[in-house]
N, C-alpha and C. Protein backbone atom coordinates (compact mmCIF):
# COMPACT_ATOMS: atom_id res chain seq x y z
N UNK A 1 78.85 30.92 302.73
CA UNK A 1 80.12 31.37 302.20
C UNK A 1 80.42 30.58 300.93
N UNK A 2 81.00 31.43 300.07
CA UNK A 2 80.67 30.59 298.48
C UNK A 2 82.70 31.13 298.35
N UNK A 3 83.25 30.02 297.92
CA UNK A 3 84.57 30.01 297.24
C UNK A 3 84.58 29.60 295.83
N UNK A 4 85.25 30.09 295.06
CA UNK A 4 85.72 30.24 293.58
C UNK A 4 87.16 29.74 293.17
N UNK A 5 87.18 28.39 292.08
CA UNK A 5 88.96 28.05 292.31
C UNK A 5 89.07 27.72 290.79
N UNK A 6 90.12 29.08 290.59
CA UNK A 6 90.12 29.26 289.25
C UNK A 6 91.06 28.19 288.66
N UNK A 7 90.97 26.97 287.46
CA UNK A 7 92.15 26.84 287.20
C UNK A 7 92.82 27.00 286.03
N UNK A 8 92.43 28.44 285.30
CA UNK A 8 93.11 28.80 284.32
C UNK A 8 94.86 29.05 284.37
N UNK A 9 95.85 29.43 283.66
CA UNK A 9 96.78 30.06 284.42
C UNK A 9 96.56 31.49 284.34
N UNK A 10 97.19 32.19 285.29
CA UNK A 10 97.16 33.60 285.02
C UNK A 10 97.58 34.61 283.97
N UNK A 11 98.51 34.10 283.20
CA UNK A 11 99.22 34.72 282.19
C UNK A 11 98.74 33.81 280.74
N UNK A 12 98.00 33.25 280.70
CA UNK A 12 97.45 32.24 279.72
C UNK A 12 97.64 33.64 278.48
N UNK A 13 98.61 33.05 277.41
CA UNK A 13 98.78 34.25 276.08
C UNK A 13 97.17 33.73 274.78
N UNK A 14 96.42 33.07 274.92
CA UNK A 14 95.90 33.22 274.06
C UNK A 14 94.34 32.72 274.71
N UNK A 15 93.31 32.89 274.56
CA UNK A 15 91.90 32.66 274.99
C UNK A 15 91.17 32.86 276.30
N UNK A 16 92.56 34.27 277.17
CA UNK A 16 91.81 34.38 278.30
C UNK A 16 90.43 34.44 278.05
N UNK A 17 89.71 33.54 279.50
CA UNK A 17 88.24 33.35 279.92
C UNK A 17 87.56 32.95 278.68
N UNK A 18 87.97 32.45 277.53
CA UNK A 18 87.44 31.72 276.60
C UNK A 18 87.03 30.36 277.00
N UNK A 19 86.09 29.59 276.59
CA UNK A 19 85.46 28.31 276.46
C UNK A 19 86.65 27.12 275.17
N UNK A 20 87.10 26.43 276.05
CA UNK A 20 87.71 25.41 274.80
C UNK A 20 86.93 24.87 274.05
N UNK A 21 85.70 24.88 274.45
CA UNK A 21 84.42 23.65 273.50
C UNK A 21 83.77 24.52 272.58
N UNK A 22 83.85 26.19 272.89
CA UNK A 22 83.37 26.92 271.94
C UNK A 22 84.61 27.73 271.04
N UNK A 23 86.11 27.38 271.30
CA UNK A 23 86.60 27.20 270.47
C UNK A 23 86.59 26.24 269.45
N UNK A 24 86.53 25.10 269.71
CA UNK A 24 86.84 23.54 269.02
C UNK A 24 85.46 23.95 268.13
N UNK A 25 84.55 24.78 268.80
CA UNK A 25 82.85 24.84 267.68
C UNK A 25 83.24 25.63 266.36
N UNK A 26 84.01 26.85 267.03
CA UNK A 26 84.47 27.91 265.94
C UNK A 26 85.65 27.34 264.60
N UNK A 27 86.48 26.16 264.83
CA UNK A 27 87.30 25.51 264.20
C UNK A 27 86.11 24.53 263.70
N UNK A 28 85.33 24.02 264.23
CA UNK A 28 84.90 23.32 263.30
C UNK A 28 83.78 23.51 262.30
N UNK A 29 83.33 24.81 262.65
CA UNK A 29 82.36 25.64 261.65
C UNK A 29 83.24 26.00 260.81
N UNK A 30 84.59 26.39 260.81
CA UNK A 30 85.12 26.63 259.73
C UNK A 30 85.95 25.79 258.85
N UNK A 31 86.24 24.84 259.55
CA UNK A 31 86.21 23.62 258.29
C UNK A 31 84.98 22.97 258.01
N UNK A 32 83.89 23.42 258.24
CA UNK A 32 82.86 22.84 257.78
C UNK A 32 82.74 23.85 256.32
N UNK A 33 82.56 25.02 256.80
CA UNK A 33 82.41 25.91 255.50
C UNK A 33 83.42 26.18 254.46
N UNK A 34 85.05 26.03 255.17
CA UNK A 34 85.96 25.45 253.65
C UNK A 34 85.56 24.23 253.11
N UNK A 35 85.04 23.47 253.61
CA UNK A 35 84.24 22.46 253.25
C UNK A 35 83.48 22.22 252.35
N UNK A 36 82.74 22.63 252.49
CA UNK A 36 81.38 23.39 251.22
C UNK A 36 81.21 24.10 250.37
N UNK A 37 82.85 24.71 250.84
CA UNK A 37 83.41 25.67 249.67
C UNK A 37 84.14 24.71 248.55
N UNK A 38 84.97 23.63 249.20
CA UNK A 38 85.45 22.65 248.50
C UNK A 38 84.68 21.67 247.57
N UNK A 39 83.63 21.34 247.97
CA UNK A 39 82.77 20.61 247.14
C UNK A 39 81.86 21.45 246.39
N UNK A 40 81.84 22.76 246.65
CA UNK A 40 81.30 23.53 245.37
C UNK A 40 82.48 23.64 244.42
N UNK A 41 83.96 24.11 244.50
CA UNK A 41 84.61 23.60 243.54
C UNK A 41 85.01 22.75 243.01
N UNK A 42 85.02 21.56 243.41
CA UNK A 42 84.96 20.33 243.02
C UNK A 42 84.05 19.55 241.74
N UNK A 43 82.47 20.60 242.28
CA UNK A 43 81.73 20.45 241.79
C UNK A 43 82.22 21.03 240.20
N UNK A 44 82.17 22.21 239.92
CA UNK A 44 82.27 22.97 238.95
C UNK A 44 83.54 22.15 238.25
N UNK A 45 84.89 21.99 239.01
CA UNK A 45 85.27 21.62 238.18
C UNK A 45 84.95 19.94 237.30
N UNK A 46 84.17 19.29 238.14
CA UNK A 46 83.53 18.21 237.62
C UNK A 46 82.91 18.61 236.28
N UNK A 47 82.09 19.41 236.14
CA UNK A 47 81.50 19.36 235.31
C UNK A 47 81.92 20.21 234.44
N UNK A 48 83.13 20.56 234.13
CA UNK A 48 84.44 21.10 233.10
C UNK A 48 84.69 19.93 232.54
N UNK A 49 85.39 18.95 233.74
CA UNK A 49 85.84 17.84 233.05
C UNK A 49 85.07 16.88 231.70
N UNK A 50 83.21 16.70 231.97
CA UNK A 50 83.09 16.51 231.01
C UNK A 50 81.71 17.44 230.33
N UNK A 51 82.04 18.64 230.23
CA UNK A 51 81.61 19.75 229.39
C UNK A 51 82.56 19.59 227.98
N UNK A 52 81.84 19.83 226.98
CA UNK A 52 82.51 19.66 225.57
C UNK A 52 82.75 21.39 225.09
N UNK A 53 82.02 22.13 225.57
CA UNK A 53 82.40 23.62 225.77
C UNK A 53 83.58 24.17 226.43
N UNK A 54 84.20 24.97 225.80
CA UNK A 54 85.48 25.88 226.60
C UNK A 54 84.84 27.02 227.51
N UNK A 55 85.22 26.79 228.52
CA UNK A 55 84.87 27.79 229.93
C UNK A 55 85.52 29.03 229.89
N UNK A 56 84.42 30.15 229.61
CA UNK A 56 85.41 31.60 229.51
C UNK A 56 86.33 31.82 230.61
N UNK A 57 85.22 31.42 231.93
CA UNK A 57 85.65 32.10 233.13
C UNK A 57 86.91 31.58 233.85
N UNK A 58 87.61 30.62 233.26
CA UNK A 58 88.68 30.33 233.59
C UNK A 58 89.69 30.52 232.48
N UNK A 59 89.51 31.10 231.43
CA UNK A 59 90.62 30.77 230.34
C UNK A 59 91.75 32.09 230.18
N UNK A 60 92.90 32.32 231.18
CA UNK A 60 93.26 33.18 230.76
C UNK A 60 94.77 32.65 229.90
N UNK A 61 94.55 32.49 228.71
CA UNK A 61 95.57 32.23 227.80
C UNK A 61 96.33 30.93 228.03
N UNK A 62 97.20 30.98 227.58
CA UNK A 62 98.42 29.65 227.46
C UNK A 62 98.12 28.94 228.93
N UNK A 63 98.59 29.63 230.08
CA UNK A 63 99.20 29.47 231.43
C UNK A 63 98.30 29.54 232.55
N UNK A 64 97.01 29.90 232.15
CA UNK A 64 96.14 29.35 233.16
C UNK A 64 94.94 29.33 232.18
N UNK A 65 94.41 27.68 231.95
CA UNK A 65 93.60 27.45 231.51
C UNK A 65 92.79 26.08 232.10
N UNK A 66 91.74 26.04 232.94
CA UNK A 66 90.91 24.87 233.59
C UNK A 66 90.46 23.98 232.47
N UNK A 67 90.31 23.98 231.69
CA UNK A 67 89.98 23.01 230.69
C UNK A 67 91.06 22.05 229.55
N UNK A 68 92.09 22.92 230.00
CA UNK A 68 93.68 21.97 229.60
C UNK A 68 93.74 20.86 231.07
N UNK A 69 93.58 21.36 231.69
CA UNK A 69 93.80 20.85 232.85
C UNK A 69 92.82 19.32 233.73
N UNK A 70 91.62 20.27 233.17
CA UNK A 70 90.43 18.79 233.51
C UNK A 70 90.43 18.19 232.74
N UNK A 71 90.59 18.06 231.71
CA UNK A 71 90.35 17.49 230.56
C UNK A 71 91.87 16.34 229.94
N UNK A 72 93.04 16.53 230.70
CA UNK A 72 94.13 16.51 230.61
C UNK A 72 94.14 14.53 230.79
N UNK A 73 95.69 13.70 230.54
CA UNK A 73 95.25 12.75 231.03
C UNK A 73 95.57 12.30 232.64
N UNK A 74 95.79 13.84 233.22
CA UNK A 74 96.16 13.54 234.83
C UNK A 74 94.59 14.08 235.67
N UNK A 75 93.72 14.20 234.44
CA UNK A 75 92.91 14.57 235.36
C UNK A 75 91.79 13.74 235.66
N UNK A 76 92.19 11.73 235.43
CA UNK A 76 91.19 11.24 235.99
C UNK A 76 92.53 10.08 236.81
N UNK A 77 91.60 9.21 237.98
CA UNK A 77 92.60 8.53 238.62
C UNK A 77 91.77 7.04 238.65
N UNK A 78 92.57 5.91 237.74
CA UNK A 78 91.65 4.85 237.78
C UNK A 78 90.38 5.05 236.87
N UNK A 79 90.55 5.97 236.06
CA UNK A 79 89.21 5.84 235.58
C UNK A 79 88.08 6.86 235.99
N UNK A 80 88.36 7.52 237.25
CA UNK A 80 87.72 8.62 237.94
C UNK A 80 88.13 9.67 238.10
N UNK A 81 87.12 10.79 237.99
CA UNK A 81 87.78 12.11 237.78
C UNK A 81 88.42 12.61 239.00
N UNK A 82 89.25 13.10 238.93
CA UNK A 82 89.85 13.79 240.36
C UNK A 82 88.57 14.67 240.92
N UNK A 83 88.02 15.34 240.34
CA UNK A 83 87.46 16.02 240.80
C UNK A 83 86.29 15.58 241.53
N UNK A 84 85.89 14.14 240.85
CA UNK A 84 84.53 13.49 241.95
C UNK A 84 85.61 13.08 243.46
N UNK A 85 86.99 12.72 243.11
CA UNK A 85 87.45 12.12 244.60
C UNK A 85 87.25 13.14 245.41
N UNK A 86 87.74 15.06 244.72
CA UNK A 86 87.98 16.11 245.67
C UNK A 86 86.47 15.98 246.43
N UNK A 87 85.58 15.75 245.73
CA UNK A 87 83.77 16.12 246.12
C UNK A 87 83.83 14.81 247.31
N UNK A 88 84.22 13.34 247.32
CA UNK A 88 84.00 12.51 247.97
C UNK A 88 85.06 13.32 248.95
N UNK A 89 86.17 13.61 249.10
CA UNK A 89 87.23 13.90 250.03
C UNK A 89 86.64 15.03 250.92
N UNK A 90 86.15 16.57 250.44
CA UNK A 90 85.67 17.49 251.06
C UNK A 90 83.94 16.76 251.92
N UNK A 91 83.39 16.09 251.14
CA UNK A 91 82.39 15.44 251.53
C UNK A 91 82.48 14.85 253.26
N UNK A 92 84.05 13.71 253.20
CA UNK A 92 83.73 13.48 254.26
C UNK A 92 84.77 14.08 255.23
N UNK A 93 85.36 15.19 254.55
CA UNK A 93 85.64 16.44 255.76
C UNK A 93 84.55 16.76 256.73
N UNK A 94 83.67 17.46 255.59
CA UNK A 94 82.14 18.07 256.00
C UNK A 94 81.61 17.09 257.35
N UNK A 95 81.48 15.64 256.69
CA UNK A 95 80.37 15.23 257.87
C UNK A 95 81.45 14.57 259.08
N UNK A 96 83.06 14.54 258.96
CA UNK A 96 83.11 14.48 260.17
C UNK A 96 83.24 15.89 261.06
N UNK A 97 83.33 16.90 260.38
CA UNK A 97 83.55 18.34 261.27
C UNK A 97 81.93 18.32 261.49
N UNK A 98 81.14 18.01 261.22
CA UNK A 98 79.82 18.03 261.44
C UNK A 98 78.80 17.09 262.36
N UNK A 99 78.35 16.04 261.61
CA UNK A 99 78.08 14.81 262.01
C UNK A 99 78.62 14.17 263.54
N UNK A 100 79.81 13.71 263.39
CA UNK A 100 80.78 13.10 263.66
C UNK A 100 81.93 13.91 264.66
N UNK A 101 81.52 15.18 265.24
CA UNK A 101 82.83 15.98 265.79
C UNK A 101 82.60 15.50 267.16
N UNK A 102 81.54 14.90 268.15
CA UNK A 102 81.33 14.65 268.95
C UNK A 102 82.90 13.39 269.45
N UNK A 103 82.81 12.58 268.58
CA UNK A 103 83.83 11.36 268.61
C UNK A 103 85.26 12.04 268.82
N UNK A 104 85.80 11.25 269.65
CA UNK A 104 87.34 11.27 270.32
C UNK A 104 88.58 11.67 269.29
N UNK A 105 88.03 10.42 268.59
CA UNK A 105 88.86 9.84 267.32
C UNK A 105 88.65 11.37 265.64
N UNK A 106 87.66 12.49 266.03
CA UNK A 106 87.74 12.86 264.98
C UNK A 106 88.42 13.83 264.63
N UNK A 107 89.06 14.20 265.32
CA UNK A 107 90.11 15.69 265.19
C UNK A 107 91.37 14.87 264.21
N UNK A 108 91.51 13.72 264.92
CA UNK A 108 92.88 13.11 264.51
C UNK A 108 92.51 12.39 263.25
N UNK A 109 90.99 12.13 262.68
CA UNK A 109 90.59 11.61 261.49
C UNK A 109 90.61 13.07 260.55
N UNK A 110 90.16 14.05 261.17
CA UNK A 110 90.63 15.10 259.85
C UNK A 110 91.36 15.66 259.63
N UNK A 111 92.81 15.30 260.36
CA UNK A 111 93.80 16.50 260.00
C UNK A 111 94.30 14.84 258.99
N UNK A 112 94.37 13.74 259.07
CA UNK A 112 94.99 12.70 258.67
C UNK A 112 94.50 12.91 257.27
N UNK A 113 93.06 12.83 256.90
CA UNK A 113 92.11 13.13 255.73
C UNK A 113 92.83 14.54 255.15
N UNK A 114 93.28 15.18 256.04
CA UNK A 114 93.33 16.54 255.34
C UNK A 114 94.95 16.67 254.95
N UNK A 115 95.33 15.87 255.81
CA UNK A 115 97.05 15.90 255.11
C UNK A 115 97.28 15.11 253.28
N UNK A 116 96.30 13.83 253.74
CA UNK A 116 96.02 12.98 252.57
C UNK A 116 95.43 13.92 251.08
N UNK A 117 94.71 14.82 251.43
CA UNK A 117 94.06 15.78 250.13
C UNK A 117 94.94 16.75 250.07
N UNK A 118 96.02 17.09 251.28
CA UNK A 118 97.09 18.49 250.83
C UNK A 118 98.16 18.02 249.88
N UNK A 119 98.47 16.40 249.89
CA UNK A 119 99.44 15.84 249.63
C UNK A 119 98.96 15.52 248.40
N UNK A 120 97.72 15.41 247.79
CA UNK A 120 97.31 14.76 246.61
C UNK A 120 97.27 16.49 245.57
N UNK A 121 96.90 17.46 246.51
CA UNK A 121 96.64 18.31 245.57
C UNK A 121 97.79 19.12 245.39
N UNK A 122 98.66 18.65 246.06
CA UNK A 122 100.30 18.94 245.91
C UNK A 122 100.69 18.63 244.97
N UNK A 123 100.51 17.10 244.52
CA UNK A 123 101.24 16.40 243.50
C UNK A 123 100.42 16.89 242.36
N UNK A 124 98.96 16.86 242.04
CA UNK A 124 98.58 18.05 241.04
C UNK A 124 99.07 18.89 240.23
N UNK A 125 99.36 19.59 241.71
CA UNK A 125 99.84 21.42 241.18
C UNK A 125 101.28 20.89 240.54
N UNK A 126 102.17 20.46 241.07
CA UNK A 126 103.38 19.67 240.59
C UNK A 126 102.95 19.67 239.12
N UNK A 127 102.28 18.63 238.90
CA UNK A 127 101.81 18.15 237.47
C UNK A 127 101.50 19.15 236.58
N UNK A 128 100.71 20.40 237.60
CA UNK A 128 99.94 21.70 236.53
C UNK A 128 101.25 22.32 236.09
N UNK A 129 102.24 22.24 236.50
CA UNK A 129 103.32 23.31 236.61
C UNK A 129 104.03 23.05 235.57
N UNK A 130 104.54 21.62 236.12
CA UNK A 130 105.67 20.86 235.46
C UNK A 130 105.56 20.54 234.22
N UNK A 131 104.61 19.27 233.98
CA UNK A 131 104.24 18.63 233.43
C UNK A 131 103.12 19.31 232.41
N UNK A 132 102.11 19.81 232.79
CA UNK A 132 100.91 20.89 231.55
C UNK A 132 101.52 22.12 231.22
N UNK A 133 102.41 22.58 232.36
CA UNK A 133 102.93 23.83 232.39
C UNK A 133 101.80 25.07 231.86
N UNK A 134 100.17 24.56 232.89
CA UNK A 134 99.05 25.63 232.43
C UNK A 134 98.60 25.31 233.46
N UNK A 135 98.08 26.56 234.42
CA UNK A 135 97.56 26.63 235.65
C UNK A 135 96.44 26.63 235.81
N UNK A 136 95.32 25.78 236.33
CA UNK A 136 93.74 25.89 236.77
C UNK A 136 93.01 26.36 237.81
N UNK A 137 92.84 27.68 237.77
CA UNK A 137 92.18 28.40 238.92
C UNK A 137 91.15 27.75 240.21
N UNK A 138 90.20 26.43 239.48
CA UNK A 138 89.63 25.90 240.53
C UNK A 138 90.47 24.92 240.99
N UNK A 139 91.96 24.39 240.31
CA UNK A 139 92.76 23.39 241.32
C UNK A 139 93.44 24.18 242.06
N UNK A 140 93.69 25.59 242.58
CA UNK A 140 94.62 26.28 242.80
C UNK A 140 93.59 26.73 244.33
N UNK A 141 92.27 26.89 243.82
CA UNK A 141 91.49 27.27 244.96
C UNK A 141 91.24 26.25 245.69
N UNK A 142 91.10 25.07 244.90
CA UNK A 142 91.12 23.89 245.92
C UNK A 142 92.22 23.35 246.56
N UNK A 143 93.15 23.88 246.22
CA UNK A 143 94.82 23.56 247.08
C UNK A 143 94.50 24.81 248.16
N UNK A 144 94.52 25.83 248.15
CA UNK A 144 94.13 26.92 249.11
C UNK A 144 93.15 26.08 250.10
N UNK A 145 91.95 26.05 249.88
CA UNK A 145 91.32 24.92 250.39
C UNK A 145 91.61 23.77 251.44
N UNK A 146 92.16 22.92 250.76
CA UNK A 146 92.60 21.82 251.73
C UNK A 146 93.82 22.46 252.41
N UNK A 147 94.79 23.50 252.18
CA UNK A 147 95.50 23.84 253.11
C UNK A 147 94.79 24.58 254.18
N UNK A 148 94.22 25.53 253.82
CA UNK A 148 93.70 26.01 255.50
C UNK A 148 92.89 24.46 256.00
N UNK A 149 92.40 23.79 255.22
CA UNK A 149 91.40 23.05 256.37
C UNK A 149 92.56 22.24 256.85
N UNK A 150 93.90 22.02 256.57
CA UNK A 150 94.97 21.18 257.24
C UNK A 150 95.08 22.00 258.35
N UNK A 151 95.18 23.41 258.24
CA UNK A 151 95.83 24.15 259.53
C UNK A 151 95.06 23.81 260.45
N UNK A 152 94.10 23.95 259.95
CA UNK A 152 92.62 24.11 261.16
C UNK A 152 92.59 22.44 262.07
N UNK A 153 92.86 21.42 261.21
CA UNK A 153 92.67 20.37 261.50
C UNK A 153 93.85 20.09 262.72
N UNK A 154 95.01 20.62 262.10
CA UNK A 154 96.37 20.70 263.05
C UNK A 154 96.02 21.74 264.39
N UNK A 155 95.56 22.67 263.99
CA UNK A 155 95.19 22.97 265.13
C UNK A 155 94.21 22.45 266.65
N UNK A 156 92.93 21.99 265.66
CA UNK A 156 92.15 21.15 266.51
C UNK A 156 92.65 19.68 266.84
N UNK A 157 93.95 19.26 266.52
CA UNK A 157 94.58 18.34 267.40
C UNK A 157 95.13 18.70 268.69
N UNK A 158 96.23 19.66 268.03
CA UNK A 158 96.39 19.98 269.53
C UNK A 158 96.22 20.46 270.77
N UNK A 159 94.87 21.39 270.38
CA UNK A 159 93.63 21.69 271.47
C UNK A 159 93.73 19.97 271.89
N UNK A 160 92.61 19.33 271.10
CA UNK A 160 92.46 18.17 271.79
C UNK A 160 93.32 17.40 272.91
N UNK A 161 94.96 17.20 272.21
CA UNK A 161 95.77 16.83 272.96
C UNK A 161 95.86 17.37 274.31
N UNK A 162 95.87 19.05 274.39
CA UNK A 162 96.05 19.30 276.11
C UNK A 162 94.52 19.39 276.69
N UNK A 163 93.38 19.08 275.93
CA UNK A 163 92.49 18.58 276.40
C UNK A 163 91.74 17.51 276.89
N UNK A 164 92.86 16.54 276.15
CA UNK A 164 92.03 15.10 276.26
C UNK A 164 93.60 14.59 277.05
């Protein structure tokens, strides 16, 4: 005689008979790949910053132009380009949603990382607005960017929390 003891709840509103560990996989494949999406823009815009050429593919007139913008004097910090920090920042998004997702401690290391890059590329856009008053399509995709990977990160906390 074989018994079965379910302990889902019955009315559970979101992941009936779903796997939590192959949720937490699906969140973290996808901040892995905004991820990689991030350090490919990062990339590009790195190498705006010191390209001596004007970039067609971003120049649309006065108000959105990437090369007012990288080139600007908000667009290095200390001496370093923002755009190598975005590549170091998405970098070690990547290897802890990757590498590193096994650990306790890493859900709560990337939404912290990821609040830290929403908040930096906040003050940016601030700057693009305000201050250049000319908008840069790859800082705009990279604010898109670190915001979903915040959601995602916020989300995979609080999985964790009623999991752990």
């Amino acid at each position: 005689m074989r018994f079965t003891v379910s302990t889902a709840p019955e009315n559970h509103p979101i992941g009936v008979g779903t796997n939590p560990t192959r949720q937490n996989k699906i969140l973290y494949l996808a901040i892995s790949v905004l991820a990689v999406a991030g350090v490919l823009v990062s990339a590009v815009s790195l190498q705006r910053h010191y390209a001596k050429s004007a970039s067609a593919f971003c120049d649309f007139g006065e108000r959105f132009n990437c090369d007012i913008v990288n080139r600007s004097e908000y667009s290095t910090v200390m001496g370093i380009p923002v755009a190598a920090i975005g590549i170091a920042g998405y970098g070690f998004l990547l290897a802890r949603a990757t590498v590193y997702r096994s650990r306790p401690s890493t859900p709560l290391q990337l939404l912290a990382a990821a609040l830290a890059g929403l908040a930096f590329a906040s003050y940016l856009t601030y700057i693009e607005g305000s201050v250049l008053e000319t908008w840069c399509i790859l800082c705009l995709s990279s604010l898109a960017l670190i915001a979903l990977i915040t959601v995602l990160a916020g989300v995979l906390n609080v999985k964790a929390g009623r999991n752990g």
